[in-house]
PDB file of N, CA and C in Angstrom:
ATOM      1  N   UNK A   1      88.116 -45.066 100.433  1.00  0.00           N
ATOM      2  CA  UNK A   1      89.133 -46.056 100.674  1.00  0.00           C
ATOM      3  C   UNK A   1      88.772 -46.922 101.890  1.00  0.00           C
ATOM      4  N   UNK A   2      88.211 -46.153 102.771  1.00  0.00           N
ATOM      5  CA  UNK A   2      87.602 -47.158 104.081  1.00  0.00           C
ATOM      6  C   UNK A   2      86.694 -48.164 104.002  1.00  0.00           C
ATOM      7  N   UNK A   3      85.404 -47.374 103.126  1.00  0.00           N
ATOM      8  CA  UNK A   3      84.628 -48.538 102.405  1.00  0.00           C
ATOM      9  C   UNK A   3      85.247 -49.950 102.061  1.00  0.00           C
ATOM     10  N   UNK A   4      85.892 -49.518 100.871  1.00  0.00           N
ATOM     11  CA  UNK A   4      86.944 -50.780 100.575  1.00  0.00           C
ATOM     12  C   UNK A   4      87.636 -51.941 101.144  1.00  0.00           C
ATOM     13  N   UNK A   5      88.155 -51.174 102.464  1.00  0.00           N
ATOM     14  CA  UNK A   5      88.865 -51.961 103.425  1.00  0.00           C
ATOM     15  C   UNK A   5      87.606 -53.137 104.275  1.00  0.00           C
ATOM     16  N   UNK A   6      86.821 -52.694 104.237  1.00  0.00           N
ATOM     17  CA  UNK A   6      85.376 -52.666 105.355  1.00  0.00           C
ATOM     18  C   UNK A   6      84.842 -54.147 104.210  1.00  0.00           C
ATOM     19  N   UNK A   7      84.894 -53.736 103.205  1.00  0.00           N
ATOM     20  CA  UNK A   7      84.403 -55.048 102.470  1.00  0.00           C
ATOM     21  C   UNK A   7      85.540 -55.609 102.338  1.00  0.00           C
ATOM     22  N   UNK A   8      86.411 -55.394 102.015  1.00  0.00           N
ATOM     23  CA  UNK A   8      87.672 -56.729 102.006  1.00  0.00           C
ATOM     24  C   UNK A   8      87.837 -57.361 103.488  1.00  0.00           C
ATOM     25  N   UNK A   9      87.565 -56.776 104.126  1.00  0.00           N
ATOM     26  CA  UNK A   9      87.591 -57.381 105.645  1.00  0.00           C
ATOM     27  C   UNK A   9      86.659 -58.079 105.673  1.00  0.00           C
ATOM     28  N   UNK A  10      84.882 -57.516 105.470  1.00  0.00           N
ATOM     29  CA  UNK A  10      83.826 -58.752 105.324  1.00  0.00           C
ATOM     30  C   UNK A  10      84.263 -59.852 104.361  1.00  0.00           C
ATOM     31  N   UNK A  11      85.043 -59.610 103.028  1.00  0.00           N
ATOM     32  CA  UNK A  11      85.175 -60.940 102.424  1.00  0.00           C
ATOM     33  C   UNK A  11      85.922 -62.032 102.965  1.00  0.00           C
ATOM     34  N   UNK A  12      86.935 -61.473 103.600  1.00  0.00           N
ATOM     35  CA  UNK A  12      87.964 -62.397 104.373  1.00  0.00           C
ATOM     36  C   UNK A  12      87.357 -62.921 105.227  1.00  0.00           C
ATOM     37  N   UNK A  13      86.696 -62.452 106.316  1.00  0.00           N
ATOM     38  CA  UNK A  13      85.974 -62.828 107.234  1.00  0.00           C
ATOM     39  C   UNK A  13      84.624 -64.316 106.598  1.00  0.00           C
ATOM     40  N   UNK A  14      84.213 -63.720 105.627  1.00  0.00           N
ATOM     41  CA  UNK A  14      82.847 -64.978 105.324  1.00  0.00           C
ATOM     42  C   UNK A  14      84.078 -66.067 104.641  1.00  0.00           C
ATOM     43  N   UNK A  15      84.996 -65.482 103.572  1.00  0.00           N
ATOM     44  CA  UNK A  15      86.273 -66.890 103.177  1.00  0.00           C
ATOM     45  C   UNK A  15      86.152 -67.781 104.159  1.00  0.00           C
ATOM     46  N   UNK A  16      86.990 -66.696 105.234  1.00  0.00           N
ATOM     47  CA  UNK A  16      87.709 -67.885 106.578  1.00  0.00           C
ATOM     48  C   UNK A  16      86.580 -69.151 107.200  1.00  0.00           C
ATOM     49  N   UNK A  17      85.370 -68.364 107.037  1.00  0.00           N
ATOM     50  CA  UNK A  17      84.436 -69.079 107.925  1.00  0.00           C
ATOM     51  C   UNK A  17      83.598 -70.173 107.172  1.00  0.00           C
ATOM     52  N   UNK A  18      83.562 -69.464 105.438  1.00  0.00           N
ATOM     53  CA  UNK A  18      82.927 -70.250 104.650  1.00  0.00           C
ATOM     54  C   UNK A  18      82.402 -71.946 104.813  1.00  0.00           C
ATOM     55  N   UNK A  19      83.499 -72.675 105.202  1.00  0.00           N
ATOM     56  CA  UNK A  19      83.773 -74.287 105.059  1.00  0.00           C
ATOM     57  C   UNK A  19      83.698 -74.508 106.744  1.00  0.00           C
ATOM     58  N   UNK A  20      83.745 -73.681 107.214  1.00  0.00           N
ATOM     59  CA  UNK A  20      83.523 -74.298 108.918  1.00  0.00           C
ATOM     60  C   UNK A  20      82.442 -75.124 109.459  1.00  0.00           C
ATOM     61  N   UNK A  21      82.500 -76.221 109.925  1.00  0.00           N
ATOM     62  CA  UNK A  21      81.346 -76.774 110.111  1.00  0.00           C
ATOM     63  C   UNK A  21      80.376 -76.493 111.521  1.00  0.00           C
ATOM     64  N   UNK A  22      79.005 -76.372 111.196  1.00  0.00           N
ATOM     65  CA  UNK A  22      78.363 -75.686 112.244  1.00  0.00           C
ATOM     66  C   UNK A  22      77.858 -76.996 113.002  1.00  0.00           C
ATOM     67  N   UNK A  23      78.244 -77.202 114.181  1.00  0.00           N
ATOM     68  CA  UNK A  23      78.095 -77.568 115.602  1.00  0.00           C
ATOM     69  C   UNK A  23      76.723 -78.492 115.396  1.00  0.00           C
ATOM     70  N   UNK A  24      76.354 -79.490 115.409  1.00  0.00           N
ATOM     71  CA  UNK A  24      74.895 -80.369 115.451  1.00  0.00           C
ATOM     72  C   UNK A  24      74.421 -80.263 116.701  1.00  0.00           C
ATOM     73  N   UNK A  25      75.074 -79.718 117.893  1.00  0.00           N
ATOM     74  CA  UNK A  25      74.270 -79.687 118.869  1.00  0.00           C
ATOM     75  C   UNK A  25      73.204 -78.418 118.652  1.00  0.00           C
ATOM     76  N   UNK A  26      71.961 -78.078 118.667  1.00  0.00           N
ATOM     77  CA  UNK A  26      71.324 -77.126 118.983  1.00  0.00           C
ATOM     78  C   UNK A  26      71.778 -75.525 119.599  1.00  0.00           C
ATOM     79  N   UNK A  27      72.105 -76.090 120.769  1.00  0.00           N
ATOM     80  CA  UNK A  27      72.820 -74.908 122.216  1.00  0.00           C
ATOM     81  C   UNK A  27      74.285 -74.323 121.405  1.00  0.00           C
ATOM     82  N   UNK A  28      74.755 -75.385 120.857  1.00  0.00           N
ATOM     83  CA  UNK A  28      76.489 -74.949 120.383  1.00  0.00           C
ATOM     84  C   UNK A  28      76.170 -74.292 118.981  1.00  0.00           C
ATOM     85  N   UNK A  29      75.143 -74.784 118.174  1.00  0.00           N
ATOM     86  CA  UNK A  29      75.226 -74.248 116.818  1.00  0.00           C
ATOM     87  C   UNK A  29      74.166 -72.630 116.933  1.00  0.00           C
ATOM     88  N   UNK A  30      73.304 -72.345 117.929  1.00  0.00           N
ATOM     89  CA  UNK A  30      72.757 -71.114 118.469  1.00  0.00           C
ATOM     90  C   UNK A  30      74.418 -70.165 119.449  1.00  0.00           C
ATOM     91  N   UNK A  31      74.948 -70.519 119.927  1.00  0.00           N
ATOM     92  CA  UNK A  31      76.281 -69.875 120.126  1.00  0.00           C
ATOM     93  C   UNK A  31      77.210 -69.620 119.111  1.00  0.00           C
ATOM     94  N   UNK A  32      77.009 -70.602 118.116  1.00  0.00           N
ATOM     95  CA  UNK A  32      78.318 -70.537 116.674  1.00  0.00           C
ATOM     96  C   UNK A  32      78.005 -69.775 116.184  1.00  0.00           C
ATOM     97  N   UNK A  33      76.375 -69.485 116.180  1.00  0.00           N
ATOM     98  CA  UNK A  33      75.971 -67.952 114.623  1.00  0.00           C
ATOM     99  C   UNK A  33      76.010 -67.175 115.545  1.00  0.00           C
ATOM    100  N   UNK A  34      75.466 -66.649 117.369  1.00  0.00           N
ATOM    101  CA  UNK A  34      75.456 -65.321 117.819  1.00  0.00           C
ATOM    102  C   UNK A  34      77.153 -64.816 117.386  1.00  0.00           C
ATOM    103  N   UNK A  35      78.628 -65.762 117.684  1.00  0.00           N
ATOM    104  CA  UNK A  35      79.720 -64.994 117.665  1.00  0.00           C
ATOM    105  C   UNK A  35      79.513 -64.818 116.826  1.00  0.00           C
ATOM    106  N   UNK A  36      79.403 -65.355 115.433  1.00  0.00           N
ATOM    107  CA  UNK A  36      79.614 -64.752 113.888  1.00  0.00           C
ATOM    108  C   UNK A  36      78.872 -63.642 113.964  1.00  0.00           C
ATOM    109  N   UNK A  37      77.742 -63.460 114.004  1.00  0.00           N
ATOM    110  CA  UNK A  37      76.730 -62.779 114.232  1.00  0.00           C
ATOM    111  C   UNK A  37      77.517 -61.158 114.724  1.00  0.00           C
ATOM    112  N   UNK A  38      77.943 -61.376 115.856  1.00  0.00           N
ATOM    113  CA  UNK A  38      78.480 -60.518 116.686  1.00  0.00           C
ATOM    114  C   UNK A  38      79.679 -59.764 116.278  1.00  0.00           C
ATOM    115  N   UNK A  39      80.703 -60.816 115.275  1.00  0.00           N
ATOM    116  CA  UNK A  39      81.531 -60.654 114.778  1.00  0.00           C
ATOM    117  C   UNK A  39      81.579 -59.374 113.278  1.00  0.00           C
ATOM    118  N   UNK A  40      80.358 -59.632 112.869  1.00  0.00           N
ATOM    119  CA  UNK A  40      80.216 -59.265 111.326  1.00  0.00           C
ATOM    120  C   UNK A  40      79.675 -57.966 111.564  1.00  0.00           C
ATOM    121  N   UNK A  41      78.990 -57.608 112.711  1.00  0.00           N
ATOM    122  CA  UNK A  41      78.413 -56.190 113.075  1.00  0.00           C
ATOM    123  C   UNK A  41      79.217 -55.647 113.924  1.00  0.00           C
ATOM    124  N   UNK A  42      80.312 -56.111 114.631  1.00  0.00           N
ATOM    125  CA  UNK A  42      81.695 -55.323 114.754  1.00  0.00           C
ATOM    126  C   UNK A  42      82.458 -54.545 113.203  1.00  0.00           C
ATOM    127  N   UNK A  43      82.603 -55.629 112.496  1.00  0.00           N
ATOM    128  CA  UNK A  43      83.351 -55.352 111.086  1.00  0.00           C
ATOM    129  C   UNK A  43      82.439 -54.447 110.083  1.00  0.00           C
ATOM    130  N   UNK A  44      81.305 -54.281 110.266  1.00  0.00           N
ATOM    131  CA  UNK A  44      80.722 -53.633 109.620  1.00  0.00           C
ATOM    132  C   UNK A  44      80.178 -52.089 110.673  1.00  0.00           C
ATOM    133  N   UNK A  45      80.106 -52.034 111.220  1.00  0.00           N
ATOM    134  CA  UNK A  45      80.165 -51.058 112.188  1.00  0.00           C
ATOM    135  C   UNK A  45      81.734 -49.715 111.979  1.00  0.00           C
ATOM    136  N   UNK A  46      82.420 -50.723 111.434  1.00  0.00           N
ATOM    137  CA  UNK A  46      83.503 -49.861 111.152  1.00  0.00           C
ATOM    138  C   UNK A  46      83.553 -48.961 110.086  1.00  0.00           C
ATOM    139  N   UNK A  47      82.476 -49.673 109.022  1.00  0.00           N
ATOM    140  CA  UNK A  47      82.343 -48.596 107.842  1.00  0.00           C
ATOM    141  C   UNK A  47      81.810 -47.227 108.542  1.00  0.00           C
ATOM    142  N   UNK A  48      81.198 -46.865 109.536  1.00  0.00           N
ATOM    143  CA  UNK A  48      80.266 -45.978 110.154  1.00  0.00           C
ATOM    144  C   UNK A  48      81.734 -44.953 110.529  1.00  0.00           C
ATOM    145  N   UNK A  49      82.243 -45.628 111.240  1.00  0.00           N
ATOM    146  CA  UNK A  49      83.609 -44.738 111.885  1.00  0.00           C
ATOM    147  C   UNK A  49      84.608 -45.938 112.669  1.00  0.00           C
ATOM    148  N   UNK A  50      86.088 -45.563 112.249  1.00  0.00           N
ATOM    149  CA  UNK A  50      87.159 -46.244 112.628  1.00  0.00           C
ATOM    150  C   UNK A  50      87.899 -45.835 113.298  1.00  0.00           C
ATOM    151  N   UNK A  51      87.577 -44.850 114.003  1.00  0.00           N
ATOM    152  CA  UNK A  51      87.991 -43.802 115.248  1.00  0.00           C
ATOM    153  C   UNK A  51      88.301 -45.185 116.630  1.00  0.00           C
ATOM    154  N   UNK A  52      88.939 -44.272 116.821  1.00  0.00           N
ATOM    155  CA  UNK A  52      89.310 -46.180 118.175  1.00  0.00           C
ATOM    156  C   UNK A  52      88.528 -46.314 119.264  1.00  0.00           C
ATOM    157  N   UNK A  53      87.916 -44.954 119.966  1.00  0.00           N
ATOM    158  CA  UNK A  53      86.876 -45.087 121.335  1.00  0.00           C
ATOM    159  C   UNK A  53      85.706 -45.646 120.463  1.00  0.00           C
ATOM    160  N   UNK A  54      85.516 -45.803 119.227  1.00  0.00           N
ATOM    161  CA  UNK A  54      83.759 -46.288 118.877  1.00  0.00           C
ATOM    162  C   UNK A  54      84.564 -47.764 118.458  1.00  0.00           C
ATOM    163  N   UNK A  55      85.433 -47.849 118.183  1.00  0.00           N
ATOM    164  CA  UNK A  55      85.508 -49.553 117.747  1.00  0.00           C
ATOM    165  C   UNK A  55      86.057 -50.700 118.843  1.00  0.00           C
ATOM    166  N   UNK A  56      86.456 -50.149 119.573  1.00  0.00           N
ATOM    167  CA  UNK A  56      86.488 -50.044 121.346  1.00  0.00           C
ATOM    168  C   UNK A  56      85.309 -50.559 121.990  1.00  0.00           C
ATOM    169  N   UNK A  57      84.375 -49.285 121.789  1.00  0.00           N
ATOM    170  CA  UNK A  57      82.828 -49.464 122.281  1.00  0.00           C
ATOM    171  C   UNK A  57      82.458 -50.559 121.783  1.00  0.00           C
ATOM    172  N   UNK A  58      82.183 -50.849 120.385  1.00  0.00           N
ATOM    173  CA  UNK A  58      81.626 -51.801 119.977  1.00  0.00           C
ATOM    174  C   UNK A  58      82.044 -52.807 119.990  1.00  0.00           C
ATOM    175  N   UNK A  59      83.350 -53.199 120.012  1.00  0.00           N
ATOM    176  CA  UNK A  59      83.655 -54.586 120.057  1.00  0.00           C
ATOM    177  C   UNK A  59      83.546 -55.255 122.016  1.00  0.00           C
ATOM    178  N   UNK A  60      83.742 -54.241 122.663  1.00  0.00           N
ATOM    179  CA  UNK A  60      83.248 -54.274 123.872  1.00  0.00           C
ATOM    180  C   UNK A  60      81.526 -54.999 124.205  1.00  0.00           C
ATOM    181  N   UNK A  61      80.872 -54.273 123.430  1.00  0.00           N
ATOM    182  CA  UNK A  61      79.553 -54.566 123.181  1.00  0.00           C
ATOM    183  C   UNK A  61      79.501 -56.222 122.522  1.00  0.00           C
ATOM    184  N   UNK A  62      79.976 -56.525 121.502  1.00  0.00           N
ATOM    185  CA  UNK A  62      80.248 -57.288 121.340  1.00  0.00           C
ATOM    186  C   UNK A  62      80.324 -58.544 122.179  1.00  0.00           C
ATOM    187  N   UNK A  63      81.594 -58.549 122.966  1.00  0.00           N
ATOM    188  CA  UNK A  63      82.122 -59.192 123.872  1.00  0.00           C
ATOM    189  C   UNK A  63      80.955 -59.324 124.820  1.00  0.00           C
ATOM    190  N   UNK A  64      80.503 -58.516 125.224  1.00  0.00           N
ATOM    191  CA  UNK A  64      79.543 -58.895 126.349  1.00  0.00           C
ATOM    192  C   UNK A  64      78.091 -59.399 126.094  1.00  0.00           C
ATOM    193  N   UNK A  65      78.087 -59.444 124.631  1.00  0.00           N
ATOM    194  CA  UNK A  65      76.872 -59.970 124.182  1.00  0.00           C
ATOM    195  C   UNK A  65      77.015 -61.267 123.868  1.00  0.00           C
ATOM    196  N   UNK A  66      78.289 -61.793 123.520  1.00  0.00           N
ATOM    197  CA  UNK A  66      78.988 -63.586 123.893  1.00  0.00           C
ATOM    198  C   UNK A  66      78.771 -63.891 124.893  1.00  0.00           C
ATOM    199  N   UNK A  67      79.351 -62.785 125.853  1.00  0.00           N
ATOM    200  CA  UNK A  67      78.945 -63.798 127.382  1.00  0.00           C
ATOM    201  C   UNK A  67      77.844 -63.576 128.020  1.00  0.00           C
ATOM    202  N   UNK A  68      76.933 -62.834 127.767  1.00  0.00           N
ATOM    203  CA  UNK A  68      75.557 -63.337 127.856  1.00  0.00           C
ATOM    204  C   UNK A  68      74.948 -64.513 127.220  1.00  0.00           C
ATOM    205  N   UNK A  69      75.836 -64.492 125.852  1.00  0.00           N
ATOM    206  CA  UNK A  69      74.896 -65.565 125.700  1.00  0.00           C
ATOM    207  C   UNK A  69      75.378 -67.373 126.131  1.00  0.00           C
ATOM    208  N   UNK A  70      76.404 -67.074 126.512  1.00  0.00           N
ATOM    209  CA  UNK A  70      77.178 -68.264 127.096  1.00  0.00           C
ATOM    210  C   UNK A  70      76.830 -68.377 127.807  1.00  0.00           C
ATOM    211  N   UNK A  71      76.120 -67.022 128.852  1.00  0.00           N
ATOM    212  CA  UNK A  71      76.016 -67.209 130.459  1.00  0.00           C
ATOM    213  C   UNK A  71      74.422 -67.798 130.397  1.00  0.00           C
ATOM    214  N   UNK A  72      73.678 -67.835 129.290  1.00  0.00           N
ATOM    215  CA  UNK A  72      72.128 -68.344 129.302  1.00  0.00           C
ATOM    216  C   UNK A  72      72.583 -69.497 129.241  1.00  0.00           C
ATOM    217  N   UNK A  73      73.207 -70.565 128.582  1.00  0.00           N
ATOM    218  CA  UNK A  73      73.413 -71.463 128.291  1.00  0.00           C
ATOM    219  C   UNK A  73      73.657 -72.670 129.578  1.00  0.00           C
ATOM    220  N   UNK A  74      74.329 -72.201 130.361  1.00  0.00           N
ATOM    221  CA  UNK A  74      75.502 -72.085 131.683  1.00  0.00           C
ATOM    222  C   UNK A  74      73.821 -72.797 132.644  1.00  0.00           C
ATOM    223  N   UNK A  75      74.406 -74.045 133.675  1.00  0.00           N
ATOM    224  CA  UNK A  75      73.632 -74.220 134.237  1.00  0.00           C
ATOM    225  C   UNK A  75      73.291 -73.227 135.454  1.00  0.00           C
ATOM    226  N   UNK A  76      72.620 -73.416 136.565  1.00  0.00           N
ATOM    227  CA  UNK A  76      71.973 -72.423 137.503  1.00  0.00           C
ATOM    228  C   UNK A  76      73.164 -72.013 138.148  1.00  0.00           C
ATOM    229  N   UNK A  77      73.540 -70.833 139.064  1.00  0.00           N
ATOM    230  CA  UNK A  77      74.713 -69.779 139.427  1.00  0.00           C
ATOM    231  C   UNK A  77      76.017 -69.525 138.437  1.00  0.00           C
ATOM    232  N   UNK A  78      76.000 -70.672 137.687  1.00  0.00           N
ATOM    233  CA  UNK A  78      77.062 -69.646 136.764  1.00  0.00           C
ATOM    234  C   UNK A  78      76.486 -69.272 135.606  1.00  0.00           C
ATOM    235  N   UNK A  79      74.835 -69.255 135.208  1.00  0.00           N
ATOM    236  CA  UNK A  79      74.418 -68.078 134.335  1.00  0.00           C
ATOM    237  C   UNK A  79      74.115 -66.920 135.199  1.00  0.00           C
ATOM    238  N   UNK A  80      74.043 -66.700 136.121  1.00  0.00           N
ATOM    239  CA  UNK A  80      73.540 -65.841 136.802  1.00  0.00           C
ATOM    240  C   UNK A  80      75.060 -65.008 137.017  1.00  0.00           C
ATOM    241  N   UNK A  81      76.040 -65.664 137.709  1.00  0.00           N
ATOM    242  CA  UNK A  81      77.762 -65.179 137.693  1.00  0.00           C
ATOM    243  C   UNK A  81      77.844 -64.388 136.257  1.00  0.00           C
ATOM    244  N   UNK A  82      77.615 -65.381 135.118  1.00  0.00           N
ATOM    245  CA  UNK A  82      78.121 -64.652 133.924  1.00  0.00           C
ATOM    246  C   UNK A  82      77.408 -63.497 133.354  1.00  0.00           C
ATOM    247  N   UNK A  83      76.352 -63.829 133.666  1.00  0.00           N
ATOM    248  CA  UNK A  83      75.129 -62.637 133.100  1.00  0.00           C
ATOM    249  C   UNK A  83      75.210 -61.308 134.046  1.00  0.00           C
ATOM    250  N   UNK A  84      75.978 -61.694 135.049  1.00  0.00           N
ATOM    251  CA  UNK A  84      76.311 -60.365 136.085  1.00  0.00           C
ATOM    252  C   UNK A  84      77.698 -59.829 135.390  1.00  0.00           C
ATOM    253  N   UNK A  85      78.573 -59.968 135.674  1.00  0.00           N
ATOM    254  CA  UNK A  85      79.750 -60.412 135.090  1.00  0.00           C
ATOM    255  C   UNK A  85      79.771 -59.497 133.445  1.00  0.00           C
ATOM    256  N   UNK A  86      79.118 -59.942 132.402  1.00  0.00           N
ATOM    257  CA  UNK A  86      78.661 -59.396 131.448  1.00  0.00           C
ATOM    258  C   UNK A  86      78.074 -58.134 131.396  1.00  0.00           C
ATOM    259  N   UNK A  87      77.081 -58.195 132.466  1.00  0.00           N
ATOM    260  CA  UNK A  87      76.317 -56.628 132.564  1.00  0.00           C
ATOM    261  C   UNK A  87      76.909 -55.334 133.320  1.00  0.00           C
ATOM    262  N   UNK A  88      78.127 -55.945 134.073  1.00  0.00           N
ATOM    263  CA  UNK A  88      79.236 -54.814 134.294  1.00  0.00           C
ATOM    264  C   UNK A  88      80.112 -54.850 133.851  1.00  0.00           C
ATOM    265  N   UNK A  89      80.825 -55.544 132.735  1.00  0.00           N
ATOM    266  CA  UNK A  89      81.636 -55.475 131.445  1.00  0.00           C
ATOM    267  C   UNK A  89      81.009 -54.733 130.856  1.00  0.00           C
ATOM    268  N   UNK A  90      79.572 -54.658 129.892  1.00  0.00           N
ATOM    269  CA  UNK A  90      79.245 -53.733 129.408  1.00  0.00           C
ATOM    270  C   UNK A  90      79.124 -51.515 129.732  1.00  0.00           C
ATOM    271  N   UNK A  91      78.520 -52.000 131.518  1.00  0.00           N
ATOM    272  CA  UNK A  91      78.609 -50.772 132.409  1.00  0.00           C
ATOM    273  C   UNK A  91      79.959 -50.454 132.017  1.00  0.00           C
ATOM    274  N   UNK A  92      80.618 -51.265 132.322  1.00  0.00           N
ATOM    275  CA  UNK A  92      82.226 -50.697 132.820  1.00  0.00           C
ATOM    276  C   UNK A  92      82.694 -50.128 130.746  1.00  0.00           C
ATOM    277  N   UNK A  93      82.915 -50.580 130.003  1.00  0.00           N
ATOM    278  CA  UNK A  93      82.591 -49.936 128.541  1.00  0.00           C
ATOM    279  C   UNK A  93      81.506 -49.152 128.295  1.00  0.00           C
ATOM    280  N   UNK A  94      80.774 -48.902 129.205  1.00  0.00           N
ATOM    281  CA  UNK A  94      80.197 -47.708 128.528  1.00  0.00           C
ATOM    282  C   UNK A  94      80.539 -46.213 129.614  1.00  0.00           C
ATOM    283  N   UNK A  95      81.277 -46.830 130.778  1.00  0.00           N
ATOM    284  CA  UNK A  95      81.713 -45.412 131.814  1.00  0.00           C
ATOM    285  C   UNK A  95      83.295 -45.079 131.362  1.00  0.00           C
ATOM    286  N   UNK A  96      84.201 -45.956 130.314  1.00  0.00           N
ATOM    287  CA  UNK A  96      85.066 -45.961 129.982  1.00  0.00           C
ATOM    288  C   UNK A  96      84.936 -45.189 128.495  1.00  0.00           C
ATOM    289  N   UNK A  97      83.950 -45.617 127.770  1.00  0.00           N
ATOM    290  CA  UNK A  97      83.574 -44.643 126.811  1.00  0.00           C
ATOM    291  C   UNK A  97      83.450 -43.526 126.945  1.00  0.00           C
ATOM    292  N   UNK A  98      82.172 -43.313 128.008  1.00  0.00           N
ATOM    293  CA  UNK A  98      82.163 -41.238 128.022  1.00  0.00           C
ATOM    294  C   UNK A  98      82.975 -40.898 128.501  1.00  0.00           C
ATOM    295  N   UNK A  99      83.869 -41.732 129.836  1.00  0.00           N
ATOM    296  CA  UNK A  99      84.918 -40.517 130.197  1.00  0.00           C
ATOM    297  C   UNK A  99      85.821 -40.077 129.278  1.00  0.00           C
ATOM    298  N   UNK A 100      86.106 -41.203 128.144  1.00  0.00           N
ATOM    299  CA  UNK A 100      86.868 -40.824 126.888  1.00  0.00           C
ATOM    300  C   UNK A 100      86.789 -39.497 126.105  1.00  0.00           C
ATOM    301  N   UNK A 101      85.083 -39.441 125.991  1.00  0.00           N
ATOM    302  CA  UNK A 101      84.936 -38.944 124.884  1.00  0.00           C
ATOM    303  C   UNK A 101      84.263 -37.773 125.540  1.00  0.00           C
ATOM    304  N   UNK A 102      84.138 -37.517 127.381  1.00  0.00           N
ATOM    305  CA  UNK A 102      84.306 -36.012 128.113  1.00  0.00           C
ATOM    306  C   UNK A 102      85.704 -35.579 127.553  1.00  0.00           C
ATOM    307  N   UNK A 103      86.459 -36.078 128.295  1.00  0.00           N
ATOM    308  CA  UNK A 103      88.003 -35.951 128.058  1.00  0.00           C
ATOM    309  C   UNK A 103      88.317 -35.439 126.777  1.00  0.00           C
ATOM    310  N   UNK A 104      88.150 -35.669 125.941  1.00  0.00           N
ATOM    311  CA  UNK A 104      88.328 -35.268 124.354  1.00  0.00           C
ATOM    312  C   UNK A 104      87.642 -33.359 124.730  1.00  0.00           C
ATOM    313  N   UNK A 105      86.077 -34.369 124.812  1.00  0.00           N
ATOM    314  CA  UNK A 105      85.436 -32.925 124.253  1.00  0.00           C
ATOM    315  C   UNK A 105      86.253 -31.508 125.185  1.00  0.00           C
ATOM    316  N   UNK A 106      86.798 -31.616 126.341  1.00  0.00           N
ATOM    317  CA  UNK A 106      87.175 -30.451 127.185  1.00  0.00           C
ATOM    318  C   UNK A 106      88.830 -30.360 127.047  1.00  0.00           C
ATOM    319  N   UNK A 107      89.629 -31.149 125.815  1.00  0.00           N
ATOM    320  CA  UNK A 107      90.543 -30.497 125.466  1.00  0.00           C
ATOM    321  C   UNK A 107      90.611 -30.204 123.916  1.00  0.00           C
ATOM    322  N   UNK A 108      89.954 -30.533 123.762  1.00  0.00           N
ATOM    323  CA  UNK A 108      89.409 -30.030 122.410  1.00  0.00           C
ATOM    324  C   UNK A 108      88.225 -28.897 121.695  1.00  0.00           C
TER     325      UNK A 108
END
């Protein structure tokens, strides 16, 4: 039944986006496919497990892989701000993850 859901979610997802028009700038249309990009391996990641600390994790992951790539884009100190910024968003989701999933394992 999860399967199921996991592809009706990818179909909705390519529907919605189907007719969207992709960006003629270069820089904006390389940012338009990483979110999709980013987006579709969140939603498909879920077929794996829909447990909430891993879809958490990953969409976390996610997120910080946008603003990296926003933060390359970004002229000199605010790629460097964002790409910092990003790389302890990710730290900070992944020390928020294990303590989760210590926590579990030692009451469980």
């Amino acid at each position: 039944m999860e399967i199921f859901a996991i592809i009706l979610l990818l179909a909705v997802f390519y529907r919605m986006h189907y007719r969207l028009p992709i960006p003629e700038n270069s820089e904006q249309r390389q940012s338009f496919i990483m979110v999709k990009k980013s987006l579709s391996l969140v939603l498909i990641s879920l077929g794996y497990s829909s447990l909430f600390p891993v879809v958490f994790r990953n969409s976390g992951f996610a997120v910080a892989t946008v603003l990296l790539r926003v933060g390359i884009t970004e002229p000199a100190y605010y790629d460097v701000g964002l790409g910092s910024a990003a790389a302890l968003y990710a730290m900070g989701i992944t020390l928020a993850y294990n303590l989760h999933v210590q926590g579990s394992d030692k009451q469980g």
